[in-house]
C-alpha atoms as a PDB file:
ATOM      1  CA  UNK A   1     -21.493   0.039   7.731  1.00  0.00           C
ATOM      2  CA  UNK A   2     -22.598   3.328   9.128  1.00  0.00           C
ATOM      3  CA  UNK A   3     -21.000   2.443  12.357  1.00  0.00           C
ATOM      4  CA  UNK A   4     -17.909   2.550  10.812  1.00  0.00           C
ATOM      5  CA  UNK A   5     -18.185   5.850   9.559  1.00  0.00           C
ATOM      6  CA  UNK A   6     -19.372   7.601  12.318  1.00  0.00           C
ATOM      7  CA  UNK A   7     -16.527   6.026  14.071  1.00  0.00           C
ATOM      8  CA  UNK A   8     -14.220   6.974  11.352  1.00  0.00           C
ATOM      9  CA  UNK A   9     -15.642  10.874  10.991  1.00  0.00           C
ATOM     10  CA  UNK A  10     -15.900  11.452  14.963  1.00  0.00           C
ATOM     11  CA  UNK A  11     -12.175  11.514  15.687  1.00  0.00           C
ATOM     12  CA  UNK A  12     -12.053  14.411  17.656  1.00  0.00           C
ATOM     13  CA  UNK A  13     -15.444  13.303  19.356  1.00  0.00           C
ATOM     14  CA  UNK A  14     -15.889  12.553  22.995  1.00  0.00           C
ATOM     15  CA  UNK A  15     -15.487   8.883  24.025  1.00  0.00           C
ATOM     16  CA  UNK A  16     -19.353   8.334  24.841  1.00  0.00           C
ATOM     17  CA  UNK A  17     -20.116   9.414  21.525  1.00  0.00           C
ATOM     18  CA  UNK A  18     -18.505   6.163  20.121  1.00  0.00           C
ATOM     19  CA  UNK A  19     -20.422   3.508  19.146  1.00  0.00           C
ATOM     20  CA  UNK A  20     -20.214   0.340  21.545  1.00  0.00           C
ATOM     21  CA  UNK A  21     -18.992  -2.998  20.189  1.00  0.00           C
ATOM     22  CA  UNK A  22     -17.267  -1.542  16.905  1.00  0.00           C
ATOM     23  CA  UNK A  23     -14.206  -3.087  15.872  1.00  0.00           C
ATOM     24  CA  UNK A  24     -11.387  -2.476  13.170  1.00  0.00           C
ATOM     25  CA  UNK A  25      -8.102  -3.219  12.580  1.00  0.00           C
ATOM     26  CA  UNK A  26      -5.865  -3.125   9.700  1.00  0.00           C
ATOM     27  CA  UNK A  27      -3.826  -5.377   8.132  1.00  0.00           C
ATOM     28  CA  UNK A  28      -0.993  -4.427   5.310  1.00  0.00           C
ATOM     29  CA  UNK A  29       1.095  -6.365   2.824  1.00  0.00           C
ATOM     30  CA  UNK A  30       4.505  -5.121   2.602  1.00  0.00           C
ATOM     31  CA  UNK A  31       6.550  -5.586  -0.742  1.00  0.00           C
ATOM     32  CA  UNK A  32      10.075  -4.751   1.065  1.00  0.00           C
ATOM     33  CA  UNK A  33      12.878  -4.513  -1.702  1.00  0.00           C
ATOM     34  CA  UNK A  34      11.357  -4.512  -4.527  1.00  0.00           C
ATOM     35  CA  UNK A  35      12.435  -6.145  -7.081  1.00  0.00           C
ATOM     36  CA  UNK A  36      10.475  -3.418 -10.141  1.00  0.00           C
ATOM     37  CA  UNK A  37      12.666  -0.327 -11.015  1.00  0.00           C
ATOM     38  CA  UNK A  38      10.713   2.779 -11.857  1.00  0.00           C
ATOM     39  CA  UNK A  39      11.933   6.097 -13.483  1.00  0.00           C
ATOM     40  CA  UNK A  40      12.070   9.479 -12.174  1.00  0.00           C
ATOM     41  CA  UNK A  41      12.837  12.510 -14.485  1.00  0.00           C
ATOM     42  CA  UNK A  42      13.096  16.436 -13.624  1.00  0.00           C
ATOM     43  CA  UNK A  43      10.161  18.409 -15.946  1.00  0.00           C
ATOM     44  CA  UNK A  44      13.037  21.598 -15.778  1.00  0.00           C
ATOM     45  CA  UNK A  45      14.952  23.473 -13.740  1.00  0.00           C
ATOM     46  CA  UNK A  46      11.577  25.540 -11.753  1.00  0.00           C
ATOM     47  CA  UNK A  47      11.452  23.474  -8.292  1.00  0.00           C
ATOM     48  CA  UNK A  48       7.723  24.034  -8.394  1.00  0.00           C
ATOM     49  CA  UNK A  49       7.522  21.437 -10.982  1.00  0.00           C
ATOM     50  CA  UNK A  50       6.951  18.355 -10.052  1.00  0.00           C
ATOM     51  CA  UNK A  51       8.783  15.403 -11.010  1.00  0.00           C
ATOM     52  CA  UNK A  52       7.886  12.950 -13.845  1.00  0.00           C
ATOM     53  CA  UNK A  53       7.478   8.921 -12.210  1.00  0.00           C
ATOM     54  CA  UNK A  54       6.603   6.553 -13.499  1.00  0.00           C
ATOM     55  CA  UNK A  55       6.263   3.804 -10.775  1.00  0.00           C
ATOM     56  CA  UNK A  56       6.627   0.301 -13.112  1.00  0.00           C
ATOM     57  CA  UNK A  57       5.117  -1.578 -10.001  1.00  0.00           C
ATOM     58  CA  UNK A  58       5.088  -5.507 -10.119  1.00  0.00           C
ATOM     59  CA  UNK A  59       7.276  -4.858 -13.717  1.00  0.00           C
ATOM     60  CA  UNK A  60       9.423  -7.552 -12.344  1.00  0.00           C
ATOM     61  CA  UNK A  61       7.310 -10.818 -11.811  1.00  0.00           C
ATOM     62  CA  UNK A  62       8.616 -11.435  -8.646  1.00  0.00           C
ATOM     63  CA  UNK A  63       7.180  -8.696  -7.315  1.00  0.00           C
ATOM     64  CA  UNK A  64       3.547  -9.592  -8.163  1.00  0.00           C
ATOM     65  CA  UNK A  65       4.419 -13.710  -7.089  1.00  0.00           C
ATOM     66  CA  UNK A  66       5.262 -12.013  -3.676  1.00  0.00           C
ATOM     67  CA  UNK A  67       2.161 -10.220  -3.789  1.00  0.00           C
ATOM     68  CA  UNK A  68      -0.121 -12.784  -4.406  1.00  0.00           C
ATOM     69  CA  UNK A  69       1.761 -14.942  -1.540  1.00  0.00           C
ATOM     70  CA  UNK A  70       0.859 -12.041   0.589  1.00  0.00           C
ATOM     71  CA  UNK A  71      -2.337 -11.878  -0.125  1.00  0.00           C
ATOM     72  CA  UNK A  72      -2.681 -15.325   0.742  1.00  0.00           C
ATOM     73  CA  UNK A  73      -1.142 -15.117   3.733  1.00  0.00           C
ATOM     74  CA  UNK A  74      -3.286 -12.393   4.864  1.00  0.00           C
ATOM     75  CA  UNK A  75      -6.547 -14.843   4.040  1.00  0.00           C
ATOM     76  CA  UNK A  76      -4.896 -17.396   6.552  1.00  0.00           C
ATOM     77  CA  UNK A  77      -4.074 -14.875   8.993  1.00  0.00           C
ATOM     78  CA  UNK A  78      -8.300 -14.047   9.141  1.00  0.00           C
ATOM     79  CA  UNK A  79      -9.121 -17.825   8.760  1.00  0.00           C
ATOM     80  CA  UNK A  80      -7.277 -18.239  12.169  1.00  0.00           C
ATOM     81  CA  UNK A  81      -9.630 -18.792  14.898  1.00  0.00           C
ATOM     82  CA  UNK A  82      -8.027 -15.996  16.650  1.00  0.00           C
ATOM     83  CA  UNK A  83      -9.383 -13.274  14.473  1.00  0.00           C
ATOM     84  CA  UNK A  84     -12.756 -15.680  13.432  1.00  0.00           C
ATOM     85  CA  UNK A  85     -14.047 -14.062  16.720  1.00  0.00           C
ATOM     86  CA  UNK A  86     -13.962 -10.593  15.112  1.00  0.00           C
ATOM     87  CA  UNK A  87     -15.605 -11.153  12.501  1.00  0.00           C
ATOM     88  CA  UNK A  88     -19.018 -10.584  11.432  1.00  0.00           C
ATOM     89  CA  UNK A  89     -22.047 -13.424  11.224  1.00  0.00           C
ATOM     90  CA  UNK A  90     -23.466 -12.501   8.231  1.00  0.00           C
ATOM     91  CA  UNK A  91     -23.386  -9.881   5.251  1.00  0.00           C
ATOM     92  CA  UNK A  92     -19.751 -10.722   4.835  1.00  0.00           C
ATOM     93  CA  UNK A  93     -19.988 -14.047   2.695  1.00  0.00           C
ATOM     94  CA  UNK A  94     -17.367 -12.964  -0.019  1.00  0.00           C
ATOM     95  CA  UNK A  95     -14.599 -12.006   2.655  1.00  0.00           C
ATOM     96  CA  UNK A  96     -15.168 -14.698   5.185  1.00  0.00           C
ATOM     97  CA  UNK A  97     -17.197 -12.058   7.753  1.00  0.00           C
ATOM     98  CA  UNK A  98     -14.808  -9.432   7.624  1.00  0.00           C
ATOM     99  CA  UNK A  99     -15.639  -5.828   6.171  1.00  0.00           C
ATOM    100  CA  UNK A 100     -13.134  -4.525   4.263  1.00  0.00           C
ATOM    101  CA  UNK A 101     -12.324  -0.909   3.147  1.00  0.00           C
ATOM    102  CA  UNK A 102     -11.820  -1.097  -0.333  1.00  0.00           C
ATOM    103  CA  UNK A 103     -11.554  -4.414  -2.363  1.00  0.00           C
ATOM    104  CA  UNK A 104     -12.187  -7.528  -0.571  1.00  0.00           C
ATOM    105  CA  UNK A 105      -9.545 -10.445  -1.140  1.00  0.00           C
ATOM    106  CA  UNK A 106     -11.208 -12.761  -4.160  1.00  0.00           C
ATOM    107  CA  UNK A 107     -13.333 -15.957  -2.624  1.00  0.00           C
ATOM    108  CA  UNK A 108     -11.257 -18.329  -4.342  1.00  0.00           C
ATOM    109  CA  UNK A 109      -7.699 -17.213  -3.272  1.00  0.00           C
ATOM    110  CA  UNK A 110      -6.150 -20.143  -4.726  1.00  0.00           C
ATOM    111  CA  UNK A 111      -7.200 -18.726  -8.269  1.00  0.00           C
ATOM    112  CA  UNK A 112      -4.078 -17.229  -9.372  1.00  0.00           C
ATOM    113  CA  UNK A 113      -5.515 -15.008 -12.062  1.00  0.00           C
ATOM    114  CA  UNK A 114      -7.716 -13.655  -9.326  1.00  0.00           C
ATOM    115  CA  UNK A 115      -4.936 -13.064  -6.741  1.00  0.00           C
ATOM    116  CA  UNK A 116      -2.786 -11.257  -9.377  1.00  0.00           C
ATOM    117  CA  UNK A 117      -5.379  -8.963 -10.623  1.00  0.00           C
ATOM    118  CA  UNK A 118      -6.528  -7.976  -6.765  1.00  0.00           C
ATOM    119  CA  UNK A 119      -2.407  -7.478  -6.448  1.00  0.00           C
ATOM    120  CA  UNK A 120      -2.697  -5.090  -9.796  1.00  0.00           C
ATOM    121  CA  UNK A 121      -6.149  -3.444  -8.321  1.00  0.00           C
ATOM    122  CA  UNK A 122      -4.868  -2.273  -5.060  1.00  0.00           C
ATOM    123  CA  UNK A 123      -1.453  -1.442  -5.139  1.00  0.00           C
ATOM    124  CA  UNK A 124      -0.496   1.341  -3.201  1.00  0.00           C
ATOM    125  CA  UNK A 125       2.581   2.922  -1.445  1.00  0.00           C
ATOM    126  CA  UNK A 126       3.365   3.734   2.105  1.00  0.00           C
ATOM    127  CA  UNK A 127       3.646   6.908   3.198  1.00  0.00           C
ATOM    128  CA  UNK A 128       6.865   8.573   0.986  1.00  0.00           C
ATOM    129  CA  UNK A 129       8.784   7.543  -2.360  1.00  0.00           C
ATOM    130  CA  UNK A 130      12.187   6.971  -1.668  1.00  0.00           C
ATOM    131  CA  UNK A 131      15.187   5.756  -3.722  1.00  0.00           C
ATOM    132  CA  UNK A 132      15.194   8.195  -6.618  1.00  0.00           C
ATOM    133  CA  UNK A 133      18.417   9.814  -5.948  1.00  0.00           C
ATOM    134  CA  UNK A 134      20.935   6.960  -5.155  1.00  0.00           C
ATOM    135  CA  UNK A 135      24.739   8.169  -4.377  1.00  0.00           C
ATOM    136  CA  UNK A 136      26.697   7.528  -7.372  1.00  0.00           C
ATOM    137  CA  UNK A 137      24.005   6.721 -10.120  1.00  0.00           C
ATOM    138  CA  UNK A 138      22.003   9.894  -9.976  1.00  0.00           C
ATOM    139  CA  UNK A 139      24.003  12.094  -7.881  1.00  0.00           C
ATOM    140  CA  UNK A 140      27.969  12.191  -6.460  1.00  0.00           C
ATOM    141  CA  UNK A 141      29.308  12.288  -3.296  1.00  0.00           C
ATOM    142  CA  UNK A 142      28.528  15.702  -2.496  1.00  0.00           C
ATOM    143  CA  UNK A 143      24.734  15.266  -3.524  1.00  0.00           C
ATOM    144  CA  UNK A 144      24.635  17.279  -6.500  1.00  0.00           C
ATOM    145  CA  UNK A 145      22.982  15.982  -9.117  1.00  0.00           C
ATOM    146  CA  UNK A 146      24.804  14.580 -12.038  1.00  0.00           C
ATOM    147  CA  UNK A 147      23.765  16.605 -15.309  1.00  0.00           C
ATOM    148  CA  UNK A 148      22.256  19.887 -13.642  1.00  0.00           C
ATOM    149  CA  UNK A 149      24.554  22.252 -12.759  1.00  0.00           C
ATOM    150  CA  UNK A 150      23.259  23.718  -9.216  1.00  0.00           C
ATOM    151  CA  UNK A 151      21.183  20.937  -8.459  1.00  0.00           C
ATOM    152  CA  UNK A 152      21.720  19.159  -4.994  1.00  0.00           C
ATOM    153  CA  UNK A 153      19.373  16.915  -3.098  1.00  0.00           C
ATOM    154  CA  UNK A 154      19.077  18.451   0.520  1.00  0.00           C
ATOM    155  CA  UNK A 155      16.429  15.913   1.681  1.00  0.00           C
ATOM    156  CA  UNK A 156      16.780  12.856   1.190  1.00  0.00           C
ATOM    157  CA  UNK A 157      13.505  11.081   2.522  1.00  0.00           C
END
């Protein structure tokens, strides 16, 4: 809704310039420890060039059965009557009177070709990679990097 954005674009805006009765929240699914590997390879030697990835999410079907079990979860969580008092009384019909930003979770979330391709559709990291450079497969104990002579990992978030 409009609201929304101007809410959303006036940030920096004085408090009386908010609109009154506009709510939002957010709620994530977290894959922790995945179970998917992906690759990472250096381009050359130039640090201004970037890596290749290549991510491989849900390669590992676990992953993407956790996924869908989160998504689920999540359409509990907003069926609670808790959170029914949020949402909205009409307009909303395909996501139980919530908005969402982005995709809305399918109606039927017990259709599991639905769940898995809204898992497929909006997966998405949070905030930083990590685990590219693990001590003793990629580089030693000194953090250079196996295979590239002058190569050391100084930051290793």
């Amino acid at each position: 809704s409009s609201s929304f954005i101007q809410t959303a674009s006036s940030a920096n805006g004085s408090a009386s310039s908010q609109p009154k009765n506009v709510y939002g929240g957010n709620i994530f699914e977290k894959l922790a420890f995945p179970l998917s590997r992906g690759e990472l390879w250096l381009r050359s030697r130039d640090p201004r060039d970037n890596p290749f990835v290549r991510y491989n999410y849900y390669s590992h079907p676990l992953d993407l059965e956790r996924c869908v079990n989160g998504a689920r979860m999540i359409a509990k969580v907003l069926n609670t009557r808790s959170l029914k008092k949020f949402a909205y009384a009409t307009g909303s019909e395909s996501s139980n009177g919530f908005h969402f930003i982005g995709p809305a979770l399918p109606k039927n979330t017990s259709d599991d070709a639905a769940m898995t391709q809204f898992c497929r559709d909006t997966v998405n990291t949070m905030w930083h990679f990590h685990g590219g450079c693990h001590v003793g497969s990629v580089v030693n104990h000194k953090y250079q990097v196996k295979g590239v002579e002058g190569l050391r990992v100084v930051d290793g978030s």
